[in-house]
PDB file of N, CA and C in Angstrom:
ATOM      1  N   UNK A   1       0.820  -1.204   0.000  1.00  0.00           N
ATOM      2  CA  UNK A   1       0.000   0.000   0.000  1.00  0.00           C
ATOM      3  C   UNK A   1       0.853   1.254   0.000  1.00  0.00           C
ATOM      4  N   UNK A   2       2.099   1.161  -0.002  1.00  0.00           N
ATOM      5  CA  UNK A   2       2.855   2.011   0.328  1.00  0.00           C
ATOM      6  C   UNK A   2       3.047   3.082   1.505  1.00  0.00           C
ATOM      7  N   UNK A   3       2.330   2.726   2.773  1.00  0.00           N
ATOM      8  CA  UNK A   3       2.388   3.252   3.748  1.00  0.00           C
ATOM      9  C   UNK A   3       3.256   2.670   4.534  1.00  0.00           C
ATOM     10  N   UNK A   4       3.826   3.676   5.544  1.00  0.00           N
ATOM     11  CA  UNK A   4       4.760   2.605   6.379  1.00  0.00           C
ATOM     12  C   UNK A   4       3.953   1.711   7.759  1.00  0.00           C
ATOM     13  N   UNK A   5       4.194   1.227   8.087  1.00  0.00           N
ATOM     14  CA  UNK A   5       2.866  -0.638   8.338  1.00  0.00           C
ATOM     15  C   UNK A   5       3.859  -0.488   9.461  1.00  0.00           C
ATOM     16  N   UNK A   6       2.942  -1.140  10.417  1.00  0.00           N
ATOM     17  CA  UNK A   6       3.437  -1.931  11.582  1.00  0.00           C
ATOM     18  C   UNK A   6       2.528  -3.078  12.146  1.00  0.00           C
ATOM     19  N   UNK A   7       3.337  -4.311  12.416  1.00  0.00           N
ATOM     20  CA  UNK A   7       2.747  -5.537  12.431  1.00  0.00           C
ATOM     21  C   UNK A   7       2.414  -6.220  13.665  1.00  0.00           C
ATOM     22  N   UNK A   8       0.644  -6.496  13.827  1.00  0.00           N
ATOM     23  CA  UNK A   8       1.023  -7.032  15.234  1.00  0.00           C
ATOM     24  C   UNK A   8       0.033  -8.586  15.072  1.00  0.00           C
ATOM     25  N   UNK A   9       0.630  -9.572  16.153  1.00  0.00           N
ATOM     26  CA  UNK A   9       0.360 -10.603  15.924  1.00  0.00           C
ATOM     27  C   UNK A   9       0.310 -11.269  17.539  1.00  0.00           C
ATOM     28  N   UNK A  10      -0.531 -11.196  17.855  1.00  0.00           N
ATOM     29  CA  UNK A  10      -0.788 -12.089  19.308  1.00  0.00           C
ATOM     30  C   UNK A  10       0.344 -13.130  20.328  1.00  0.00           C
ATOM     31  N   UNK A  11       0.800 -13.707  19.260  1.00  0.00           N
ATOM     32  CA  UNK A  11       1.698 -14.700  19.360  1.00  0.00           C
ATOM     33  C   UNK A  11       2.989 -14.563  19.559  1.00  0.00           C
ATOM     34  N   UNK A  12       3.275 -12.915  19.193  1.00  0.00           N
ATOM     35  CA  UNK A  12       4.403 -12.488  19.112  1.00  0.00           C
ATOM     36  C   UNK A  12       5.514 -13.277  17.499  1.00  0.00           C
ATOM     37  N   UNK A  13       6.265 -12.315  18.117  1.00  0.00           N
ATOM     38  CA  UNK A  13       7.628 -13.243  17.029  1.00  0.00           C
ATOM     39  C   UNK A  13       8.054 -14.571  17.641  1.00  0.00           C
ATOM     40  N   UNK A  14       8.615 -15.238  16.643  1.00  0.00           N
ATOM     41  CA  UNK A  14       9.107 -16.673  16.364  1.00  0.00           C
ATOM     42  C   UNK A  14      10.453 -16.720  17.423  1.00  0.00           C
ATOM     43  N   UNK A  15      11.051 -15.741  17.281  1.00  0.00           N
ATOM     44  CA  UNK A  15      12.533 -15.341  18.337  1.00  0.00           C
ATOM     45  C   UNK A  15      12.467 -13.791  17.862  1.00  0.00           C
ATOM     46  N   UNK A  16      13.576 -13.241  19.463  1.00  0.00           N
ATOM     47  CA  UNK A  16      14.050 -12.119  19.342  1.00  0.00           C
ATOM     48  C   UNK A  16      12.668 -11.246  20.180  1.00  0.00           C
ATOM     49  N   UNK A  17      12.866  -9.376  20.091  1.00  0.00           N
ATOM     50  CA  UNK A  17      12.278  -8.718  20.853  1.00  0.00           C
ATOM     51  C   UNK A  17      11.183  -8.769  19.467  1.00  0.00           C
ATOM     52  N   UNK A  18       9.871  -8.096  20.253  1.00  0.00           N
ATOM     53  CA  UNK A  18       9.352  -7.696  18.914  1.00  0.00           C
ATOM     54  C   UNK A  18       9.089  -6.630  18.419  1.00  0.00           C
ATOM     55  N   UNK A  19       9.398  -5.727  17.157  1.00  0.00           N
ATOM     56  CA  UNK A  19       9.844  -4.471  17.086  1.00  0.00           C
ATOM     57  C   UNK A  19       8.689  -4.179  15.920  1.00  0.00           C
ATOM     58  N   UNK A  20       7.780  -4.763  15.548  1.00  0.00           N
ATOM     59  CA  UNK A  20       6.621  -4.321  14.829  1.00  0.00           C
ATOM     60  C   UNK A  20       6.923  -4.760  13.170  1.00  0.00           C
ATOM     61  N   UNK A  21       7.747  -5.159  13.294  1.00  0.00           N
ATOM     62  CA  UNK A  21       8.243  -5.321  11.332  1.00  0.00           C
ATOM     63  C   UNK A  21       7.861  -6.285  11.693  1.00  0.00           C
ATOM     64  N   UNK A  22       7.561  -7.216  10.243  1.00  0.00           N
ATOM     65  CA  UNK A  22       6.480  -8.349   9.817  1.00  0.00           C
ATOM     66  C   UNK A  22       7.308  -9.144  10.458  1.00  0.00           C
ATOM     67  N   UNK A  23       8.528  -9.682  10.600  1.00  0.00           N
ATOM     68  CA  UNK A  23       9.087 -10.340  11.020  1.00  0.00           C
ATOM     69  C   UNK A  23       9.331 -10.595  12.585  1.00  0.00           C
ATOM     70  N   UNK A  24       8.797  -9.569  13.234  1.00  0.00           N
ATOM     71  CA  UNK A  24       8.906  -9.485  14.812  1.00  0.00           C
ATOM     72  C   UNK A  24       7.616  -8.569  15.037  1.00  0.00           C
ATOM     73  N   UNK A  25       6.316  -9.103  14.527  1.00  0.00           N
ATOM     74  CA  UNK A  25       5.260  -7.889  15.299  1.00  0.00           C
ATOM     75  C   UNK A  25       5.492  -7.802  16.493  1.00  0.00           C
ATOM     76  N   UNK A  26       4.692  -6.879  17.136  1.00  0.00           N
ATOM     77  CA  UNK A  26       4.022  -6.753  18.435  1.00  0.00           C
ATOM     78  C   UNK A  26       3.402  -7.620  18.625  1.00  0.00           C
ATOM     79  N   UNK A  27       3.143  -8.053  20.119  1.00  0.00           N
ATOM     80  CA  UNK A  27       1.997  -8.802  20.516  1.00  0.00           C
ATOM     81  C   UNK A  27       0.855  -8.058  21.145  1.00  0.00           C
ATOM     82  N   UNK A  28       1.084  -6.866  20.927  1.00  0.00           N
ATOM     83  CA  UNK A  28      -0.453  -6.120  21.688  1.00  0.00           C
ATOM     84  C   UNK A  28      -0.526  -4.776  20.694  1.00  0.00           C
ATOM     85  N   UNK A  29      -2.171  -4.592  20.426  1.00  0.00           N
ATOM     86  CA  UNK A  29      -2.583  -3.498  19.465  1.00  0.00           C
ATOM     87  C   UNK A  29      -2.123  -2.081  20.309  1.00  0.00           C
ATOM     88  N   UNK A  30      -2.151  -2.490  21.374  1.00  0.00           N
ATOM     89  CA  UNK A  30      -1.638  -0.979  22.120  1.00  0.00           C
ATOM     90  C   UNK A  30       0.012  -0.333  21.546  1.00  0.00           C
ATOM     91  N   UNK A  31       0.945  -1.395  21.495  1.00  0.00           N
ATOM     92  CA  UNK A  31       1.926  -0.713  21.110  1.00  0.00           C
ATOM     93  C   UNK A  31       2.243  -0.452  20.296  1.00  0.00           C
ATOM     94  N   UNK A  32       1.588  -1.396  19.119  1.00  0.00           N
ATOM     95  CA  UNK A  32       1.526  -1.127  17.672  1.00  0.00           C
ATOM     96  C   UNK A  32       0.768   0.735  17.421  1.00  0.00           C
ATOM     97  N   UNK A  33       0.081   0.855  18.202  1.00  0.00           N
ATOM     98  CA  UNK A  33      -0.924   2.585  18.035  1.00  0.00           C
ATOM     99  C   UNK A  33       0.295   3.533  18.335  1.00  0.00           C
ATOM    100  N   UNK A  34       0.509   3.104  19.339  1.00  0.00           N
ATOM    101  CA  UNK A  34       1.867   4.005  20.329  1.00  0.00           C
ATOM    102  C   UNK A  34       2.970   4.334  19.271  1.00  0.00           C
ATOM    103  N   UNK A  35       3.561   2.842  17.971  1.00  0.00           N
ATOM    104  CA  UNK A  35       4.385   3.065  17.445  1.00  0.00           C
ATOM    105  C   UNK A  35       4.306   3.591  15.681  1.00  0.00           C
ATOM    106  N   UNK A  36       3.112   3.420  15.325  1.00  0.00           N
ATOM    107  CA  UNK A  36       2.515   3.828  14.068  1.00  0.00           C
ATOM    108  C   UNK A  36       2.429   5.148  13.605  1.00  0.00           C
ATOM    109  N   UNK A  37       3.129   5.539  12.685  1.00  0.00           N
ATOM    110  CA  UNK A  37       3.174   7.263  12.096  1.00  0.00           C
ATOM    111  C   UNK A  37       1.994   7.611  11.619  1.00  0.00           C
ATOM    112  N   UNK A  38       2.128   8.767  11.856  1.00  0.00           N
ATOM    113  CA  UNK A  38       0.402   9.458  11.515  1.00  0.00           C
ATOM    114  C   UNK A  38       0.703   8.687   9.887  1.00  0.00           C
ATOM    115  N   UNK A  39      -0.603   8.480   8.839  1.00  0.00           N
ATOM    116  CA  UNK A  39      -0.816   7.762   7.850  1.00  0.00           C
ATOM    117  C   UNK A  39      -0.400   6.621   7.521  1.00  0.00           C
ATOM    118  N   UNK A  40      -0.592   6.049   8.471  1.00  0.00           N
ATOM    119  CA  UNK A  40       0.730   4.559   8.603  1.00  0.00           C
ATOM    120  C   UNK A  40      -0.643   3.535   8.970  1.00  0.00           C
ATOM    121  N   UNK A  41      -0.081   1.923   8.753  1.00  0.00           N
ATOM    122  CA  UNK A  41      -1.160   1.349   8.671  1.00  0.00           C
ATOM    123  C   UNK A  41      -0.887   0.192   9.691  1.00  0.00           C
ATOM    124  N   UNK A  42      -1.349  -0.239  10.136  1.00  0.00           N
ATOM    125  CA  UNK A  42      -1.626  -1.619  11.282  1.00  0.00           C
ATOM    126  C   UNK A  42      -2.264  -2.794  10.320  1.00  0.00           C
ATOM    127  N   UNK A  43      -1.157  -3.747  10.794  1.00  0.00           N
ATOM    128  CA  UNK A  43      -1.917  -5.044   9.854  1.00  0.00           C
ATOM    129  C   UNK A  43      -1.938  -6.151  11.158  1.00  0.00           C
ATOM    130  N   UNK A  44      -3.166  -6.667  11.827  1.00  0.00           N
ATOM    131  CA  UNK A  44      -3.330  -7.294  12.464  1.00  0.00           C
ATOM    132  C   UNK A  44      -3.603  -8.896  11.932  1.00  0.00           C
ATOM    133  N   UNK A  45      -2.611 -10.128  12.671  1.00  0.00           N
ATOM    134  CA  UNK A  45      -3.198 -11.433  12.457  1.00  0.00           C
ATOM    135  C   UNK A  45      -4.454 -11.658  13.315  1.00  0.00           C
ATOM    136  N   UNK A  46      -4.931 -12.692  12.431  1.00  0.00           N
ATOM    137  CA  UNK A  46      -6.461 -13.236  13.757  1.00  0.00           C
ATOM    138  C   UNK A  46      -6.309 -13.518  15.023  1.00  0.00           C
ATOM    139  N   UNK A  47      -6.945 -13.349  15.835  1.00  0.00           N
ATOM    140  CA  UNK A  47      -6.828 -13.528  17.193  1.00  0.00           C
ATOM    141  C   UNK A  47      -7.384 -12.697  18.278  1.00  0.00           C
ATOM    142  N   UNK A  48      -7.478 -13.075  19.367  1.00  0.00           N
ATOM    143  CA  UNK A  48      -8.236 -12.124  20.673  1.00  0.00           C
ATOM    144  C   UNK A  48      -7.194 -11.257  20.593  1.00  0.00           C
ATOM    145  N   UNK A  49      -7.604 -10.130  20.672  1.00  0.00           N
ATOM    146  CA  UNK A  49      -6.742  -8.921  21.635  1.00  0.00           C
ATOM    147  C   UNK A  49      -7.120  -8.255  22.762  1.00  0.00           C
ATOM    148  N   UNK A  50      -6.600  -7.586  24.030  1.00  0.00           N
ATOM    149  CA  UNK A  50      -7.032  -6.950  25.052  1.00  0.00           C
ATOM    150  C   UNK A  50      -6.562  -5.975  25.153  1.00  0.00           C
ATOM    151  N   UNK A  51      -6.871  -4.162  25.208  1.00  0.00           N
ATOM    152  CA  UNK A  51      -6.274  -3.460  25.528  1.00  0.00           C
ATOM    153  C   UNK A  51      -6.830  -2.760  26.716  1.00  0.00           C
ATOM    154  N   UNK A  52      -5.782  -1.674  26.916  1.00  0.00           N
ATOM    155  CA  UNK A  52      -6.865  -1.062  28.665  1.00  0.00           C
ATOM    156  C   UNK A  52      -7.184   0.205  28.052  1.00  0.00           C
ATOM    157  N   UNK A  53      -7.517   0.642  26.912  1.00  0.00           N
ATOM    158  CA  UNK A  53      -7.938   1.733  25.917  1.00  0.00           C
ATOM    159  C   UNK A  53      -7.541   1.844  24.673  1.00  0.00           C
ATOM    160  N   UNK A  54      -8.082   2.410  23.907  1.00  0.00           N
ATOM    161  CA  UNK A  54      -8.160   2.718  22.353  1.00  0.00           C
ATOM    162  C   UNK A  54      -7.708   4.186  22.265  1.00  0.00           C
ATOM    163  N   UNK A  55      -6.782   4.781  22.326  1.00  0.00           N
ATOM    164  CA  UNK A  55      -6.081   5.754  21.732  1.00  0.00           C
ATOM    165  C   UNK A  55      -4.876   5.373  20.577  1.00  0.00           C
ATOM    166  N   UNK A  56      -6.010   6.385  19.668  1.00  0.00           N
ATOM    167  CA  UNK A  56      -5.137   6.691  17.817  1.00  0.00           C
ATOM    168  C   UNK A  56      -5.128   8.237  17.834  1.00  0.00           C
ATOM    169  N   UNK A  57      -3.829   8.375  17.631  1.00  0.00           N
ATOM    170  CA  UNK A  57      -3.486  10.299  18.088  1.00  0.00           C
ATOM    171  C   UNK A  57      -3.714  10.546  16.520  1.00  0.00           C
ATOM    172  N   UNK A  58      -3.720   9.777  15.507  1.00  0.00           N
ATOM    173  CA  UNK A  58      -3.656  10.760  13.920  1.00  0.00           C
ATOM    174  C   UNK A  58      -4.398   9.387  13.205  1.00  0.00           C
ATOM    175  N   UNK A  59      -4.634   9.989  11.778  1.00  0.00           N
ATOM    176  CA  UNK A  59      -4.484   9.234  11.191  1.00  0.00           C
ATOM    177  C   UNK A  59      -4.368   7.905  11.155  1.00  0.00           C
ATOM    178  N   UNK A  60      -4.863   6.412  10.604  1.00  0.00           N
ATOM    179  CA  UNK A  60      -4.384   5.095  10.612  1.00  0.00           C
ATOM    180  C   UNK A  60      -5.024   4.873  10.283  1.00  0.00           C
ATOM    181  N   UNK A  61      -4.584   3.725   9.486  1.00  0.00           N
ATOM    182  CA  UNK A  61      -4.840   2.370   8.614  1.00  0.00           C
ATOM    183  C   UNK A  61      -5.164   1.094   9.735  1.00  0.00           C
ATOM    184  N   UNK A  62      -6.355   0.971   9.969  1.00  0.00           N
ATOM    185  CA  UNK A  62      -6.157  -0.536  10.569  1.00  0.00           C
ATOM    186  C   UNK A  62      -6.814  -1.987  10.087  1.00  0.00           C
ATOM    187  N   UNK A  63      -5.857  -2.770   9.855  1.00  0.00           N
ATOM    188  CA  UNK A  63      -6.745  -3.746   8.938  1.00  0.00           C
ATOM    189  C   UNK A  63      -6.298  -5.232   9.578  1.00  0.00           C
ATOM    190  N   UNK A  64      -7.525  -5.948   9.575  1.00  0.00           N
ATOM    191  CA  UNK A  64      -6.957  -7.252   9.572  1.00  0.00           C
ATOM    192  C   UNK A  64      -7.189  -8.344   8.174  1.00  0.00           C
ATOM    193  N   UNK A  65      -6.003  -8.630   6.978  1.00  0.00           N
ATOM    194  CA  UNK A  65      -6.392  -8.587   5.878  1.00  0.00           C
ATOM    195  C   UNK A  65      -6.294 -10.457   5.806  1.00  0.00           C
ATOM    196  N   UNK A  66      -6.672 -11.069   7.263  1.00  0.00           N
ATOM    197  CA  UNK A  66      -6.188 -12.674   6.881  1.00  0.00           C
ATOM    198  C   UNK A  66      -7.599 -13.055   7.740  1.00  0.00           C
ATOM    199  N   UNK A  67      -8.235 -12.380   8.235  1.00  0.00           N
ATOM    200  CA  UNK A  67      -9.453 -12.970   8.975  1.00  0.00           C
ATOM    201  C   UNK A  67      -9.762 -12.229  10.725  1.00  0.00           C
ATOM    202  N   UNK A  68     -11.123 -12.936  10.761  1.00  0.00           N
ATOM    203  CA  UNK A  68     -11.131 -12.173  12.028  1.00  0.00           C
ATOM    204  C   UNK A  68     -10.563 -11.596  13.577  1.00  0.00           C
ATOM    205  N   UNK A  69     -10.598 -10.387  14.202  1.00  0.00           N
ATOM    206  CA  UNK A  69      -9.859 -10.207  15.175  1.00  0.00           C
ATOM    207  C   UNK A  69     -11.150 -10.242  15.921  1.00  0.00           C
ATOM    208  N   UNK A  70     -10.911 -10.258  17.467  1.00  0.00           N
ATOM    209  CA  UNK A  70     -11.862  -9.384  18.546  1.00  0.00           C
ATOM    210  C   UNK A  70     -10.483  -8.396  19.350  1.00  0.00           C
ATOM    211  N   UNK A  71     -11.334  -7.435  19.909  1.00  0.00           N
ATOM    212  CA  UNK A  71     -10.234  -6.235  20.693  1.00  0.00           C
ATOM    213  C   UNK A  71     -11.549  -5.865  21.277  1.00  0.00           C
ATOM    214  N   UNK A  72     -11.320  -6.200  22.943  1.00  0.00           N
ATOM    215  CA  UNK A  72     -11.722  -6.549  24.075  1.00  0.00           C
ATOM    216  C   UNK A  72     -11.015  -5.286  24.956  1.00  0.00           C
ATOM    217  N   UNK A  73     -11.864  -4.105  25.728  1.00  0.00           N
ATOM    218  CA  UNK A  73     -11.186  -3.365  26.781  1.00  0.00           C
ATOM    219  C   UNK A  73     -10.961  -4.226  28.340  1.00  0.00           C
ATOM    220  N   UNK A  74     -10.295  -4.485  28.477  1.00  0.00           N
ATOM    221  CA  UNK A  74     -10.257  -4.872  29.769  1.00  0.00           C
ATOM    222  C   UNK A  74     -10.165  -3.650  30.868  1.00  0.00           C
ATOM    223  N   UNK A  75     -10.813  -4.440  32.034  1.00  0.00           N
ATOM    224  CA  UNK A  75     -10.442  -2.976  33.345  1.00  0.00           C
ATOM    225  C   UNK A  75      -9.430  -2.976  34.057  1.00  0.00           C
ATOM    226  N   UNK A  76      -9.660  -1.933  34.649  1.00  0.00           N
ATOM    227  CA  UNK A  76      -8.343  -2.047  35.283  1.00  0.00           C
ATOM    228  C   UNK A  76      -8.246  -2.826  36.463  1.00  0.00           C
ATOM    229  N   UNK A  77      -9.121  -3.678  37.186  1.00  0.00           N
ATOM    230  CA  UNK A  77      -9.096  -4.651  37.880  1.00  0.00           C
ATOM    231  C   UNK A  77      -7.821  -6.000  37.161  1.00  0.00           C
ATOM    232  N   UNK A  78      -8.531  -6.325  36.288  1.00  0.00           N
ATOM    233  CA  UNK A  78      -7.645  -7.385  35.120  1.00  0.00           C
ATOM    234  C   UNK A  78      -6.247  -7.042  35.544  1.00  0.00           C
ATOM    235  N   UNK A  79      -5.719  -8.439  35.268  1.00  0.00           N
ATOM    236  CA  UNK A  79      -4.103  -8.254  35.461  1.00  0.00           C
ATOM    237  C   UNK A  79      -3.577  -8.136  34.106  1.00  0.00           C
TER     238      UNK A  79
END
């Protein structure tokens, strides 16, 4: 799409930290938001997600282009 993308995937990466490139997503939509440039796009794999809020400061692309997600607020009770 030619935007610059950041990748997140539940499961995390295979090895190593995970730094959002396809090869090491994130494992949580929160840090993927935190790390995404205004016009930049989020490509989510299937799977539950939990965050403790939905803040997008600009702009974004968010897609999950392989099948369904859920993204669940948890409270702040939740560990």
């Amino acid at each position: 799409s030619g935007r610059p993308t950041v990748y997140v995937d539940v499961l995390g990466p295979d090895r190593g930290e995970p730094t959002g490139r396809i090869e090491a997503p994130f494992r949580d939509l929160e840090k993927a938001l935190a790390k995404v440039p205004e016009n930049g796009e989020i490509n989510i794999v299937p799977g539950d997600y939990a965050i403790r809020s939905l803040k997008i400061r600009g702009p974004v692309r968010i897609r999950a282009p392989f099948g369904k997600i859920t993204v669940k607020v948890r409270s702040n009770e939740s560990p």
